[in-house]
Protein backbone atom coordinates (compact mmCIF):
# COMPACT_ATOMS: atom_id res chain seq x y z
CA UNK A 1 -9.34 2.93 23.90
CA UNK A 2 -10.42 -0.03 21.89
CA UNK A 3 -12.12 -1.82 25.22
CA UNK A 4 -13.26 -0.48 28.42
CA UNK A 5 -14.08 -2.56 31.40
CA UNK A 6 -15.35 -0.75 34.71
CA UNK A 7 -14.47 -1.06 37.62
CA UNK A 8 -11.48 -3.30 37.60
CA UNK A 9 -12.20 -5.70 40.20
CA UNK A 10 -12.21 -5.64 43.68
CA UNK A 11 -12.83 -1.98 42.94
CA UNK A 12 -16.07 0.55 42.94
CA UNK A 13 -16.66 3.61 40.85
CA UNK A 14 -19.59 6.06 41.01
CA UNK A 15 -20.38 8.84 39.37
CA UNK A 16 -21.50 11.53 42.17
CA UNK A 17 -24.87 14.02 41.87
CA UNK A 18 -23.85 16.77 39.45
CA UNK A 19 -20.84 14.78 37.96
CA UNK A 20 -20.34 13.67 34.40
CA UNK A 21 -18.41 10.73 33.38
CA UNK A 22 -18.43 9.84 29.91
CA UNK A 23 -16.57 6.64 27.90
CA UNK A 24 -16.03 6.17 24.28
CA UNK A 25 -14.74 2.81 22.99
CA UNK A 26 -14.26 1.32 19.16
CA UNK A 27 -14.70 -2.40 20.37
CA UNK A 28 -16.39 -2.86 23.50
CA UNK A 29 -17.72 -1.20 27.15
CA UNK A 30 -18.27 -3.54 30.03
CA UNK A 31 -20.15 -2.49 33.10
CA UNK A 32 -19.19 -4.59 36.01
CA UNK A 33 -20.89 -4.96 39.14
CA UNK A 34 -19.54 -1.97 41.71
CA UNK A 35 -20.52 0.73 39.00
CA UNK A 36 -22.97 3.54 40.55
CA UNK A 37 -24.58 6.10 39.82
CA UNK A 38 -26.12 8.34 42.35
CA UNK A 39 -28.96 10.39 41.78
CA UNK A 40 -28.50 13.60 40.14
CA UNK A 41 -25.26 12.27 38.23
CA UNK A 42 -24.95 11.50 34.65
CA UNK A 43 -23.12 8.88 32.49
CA UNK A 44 -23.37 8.09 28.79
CA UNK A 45 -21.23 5.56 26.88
CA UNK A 46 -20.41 5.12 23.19
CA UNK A 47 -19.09 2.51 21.06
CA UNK A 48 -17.74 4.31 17.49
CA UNK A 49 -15.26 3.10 14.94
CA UNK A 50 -11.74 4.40 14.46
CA UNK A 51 -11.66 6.96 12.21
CA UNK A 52 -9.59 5.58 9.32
CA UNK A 53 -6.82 7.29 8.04
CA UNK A 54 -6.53 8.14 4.41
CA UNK A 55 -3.18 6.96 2.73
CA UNK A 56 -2.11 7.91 -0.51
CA UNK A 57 -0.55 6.05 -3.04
CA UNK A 58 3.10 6.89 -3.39
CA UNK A 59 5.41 6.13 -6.59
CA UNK A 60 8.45 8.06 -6.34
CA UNK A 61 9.72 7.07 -9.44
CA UNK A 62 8.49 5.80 -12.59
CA UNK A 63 11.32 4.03 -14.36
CA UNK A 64 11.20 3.56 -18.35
CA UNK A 65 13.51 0.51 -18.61
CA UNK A 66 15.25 -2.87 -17.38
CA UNK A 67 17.33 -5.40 -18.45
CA UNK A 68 15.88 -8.68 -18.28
CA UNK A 69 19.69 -10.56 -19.16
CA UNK A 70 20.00 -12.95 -16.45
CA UNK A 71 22.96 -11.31 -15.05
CA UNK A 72 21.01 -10.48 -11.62
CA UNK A 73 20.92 -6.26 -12.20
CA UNK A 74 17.55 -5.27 -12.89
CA UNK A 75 16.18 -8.36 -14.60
CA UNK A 76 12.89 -7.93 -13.68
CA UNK A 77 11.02 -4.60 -13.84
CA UNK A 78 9.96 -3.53 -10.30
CA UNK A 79 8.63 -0.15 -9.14
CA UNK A 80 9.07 1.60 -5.37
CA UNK A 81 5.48 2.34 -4.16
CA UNK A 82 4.31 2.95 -0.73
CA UNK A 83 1.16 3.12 0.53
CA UNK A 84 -0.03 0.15 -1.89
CA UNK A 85 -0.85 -3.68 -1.39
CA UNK A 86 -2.05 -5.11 -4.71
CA UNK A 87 -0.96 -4.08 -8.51
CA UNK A 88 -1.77 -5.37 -11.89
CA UNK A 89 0.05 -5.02 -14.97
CA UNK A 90 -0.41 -4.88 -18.72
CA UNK A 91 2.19 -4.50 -21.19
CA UNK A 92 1.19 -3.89 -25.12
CA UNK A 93 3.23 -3.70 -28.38
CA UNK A 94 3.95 -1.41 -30.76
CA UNK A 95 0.45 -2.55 -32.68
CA UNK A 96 -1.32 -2.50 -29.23
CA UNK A 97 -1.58 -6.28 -28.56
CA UNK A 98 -1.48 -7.48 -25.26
CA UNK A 99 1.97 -9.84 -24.99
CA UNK A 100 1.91 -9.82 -20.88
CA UNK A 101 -0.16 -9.34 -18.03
CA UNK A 102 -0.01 -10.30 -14.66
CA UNK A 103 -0.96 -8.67 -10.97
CA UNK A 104 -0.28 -9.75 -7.36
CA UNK A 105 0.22 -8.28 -3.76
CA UNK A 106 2.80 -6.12 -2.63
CA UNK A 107 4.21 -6.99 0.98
CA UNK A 108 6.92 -4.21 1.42
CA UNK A 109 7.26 -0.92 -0.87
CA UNK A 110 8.28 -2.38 -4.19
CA UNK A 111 5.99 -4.55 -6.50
CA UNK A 112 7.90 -6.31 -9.25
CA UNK A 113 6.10 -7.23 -12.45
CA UNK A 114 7.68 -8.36 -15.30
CA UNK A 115 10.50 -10.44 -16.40
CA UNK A 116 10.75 -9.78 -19.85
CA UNK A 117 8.05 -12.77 -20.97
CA UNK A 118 6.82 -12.00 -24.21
CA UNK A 119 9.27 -8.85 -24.87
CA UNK A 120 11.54 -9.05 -28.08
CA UNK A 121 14.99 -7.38 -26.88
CA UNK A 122 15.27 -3.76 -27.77
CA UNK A 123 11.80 -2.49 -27.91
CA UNK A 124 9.51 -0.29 -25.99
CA UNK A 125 6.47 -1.40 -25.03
CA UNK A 126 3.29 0.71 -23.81
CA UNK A 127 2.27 -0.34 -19.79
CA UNK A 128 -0.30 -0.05 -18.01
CA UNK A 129 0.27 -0.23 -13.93
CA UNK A 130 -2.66 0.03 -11.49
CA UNK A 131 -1.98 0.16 -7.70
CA UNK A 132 -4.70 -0.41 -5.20
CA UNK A 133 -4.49 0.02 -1.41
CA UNK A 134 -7.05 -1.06 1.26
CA UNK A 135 -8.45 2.47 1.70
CA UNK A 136 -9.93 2.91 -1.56
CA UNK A 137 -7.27 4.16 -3.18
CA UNK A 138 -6.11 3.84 -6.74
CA UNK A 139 -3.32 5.01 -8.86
CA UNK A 140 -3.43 3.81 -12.91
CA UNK A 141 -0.47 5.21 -15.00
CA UNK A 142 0.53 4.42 -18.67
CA UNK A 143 3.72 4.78 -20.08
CA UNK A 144 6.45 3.65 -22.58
CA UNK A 145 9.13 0.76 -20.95
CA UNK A 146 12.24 -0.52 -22.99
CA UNK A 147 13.59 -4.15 -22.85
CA UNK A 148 17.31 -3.90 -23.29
CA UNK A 149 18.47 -7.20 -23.89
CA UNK A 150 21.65 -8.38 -24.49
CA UNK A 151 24.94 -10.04 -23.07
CA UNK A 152 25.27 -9.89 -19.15
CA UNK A 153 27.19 -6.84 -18.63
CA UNK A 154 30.91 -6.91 -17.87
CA UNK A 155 30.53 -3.74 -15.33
CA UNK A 156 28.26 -4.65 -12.29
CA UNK A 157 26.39 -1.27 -12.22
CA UNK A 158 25.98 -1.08 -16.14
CA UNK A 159 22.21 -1.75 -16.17
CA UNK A 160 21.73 0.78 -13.17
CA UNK A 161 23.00 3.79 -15.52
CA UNK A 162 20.01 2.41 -18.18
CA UNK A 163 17.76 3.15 -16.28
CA UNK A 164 15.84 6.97 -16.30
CA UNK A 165 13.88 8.57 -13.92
CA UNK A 166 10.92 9.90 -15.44
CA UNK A 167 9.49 12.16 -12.44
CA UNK A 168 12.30 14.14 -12.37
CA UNK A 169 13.36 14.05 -15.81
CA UNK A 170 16.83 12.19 -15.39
């Protein structure tokens, strides 16, 4: 329990000759008056942290493309991630020149990054994408992303069949 608080009120509790009563809270342990112990018994409290639990930082998939052309599909290059709550991105040309950076805080599981600024239309630029999480965890990963620019597309799910999976090799 995070808080104890003995006894409740109106109540007594005592811990009898030979018994053993033992509490371990993470916040707090709060004695009231009505608490006994009689000769012979034995009581011990403890106030410890939660153990934390470890979370890794998922990607699922790494996609190598998007299509910022204002037509609403994919115009801005976002990546599923669980486990995460901040990223930062950098994306380089072909000469290794930074042309866009940015980072920010992911509230759900996907962090979206880029619109295209800086980006000439039909290129592949080198990114780098960190992803932090609140237990120490980090994730850094650098690959190649294309801009495929263009004309909106006349299809609606056009710019979804652009797009690769790199995990799995589709």
């Amino acid at each position: 329990q995070q808080n104890i608080s003995l006894p409740m009120s109106g109540k007594t509790l005592s811990v009898e000759n030979g018994g053993n009563l033992t509490f371990i809270a993470e916040n707090s342990i709060t004695i009231n008056p009505g608490f006994y112990v009689k000769l012979g018994g034995n009581f011990s409290l403890k106030n410890e942290a939660p153990t934390p639990i470890e979370m890794d930082i998922t990607v699922p998939t790494w996609y190598n493309a998007f299509t910022p052309n204002g037509d609403g599909i994919n115009d801005v290059f976002c990546i599923d991630v669980e486990n995460a709550n901040s990223w930062e991105f950098e994306a380089f040309d072909i000469n290794g020149r930074a042309i866009f950076q940015s980072a920010g805080t992911i509230t759900g599981d996907k962090a979206c990054m880029w619109d295209g600024s800086g980006a000439n239309c039909m290129e592949a630029y080198t990114c780098i994408i960190r992803f932090k999480n609140n237990y120490g965890r980090a994730v850094e990963n650098a690959y190649t992303v294309t801009v495929i620019c263009g004309s909106k597309s006349s299809h609606p799910n056009t710019d979804n069949l652009l797009l690769r999976d790199l995990e799995n090799g589709k």
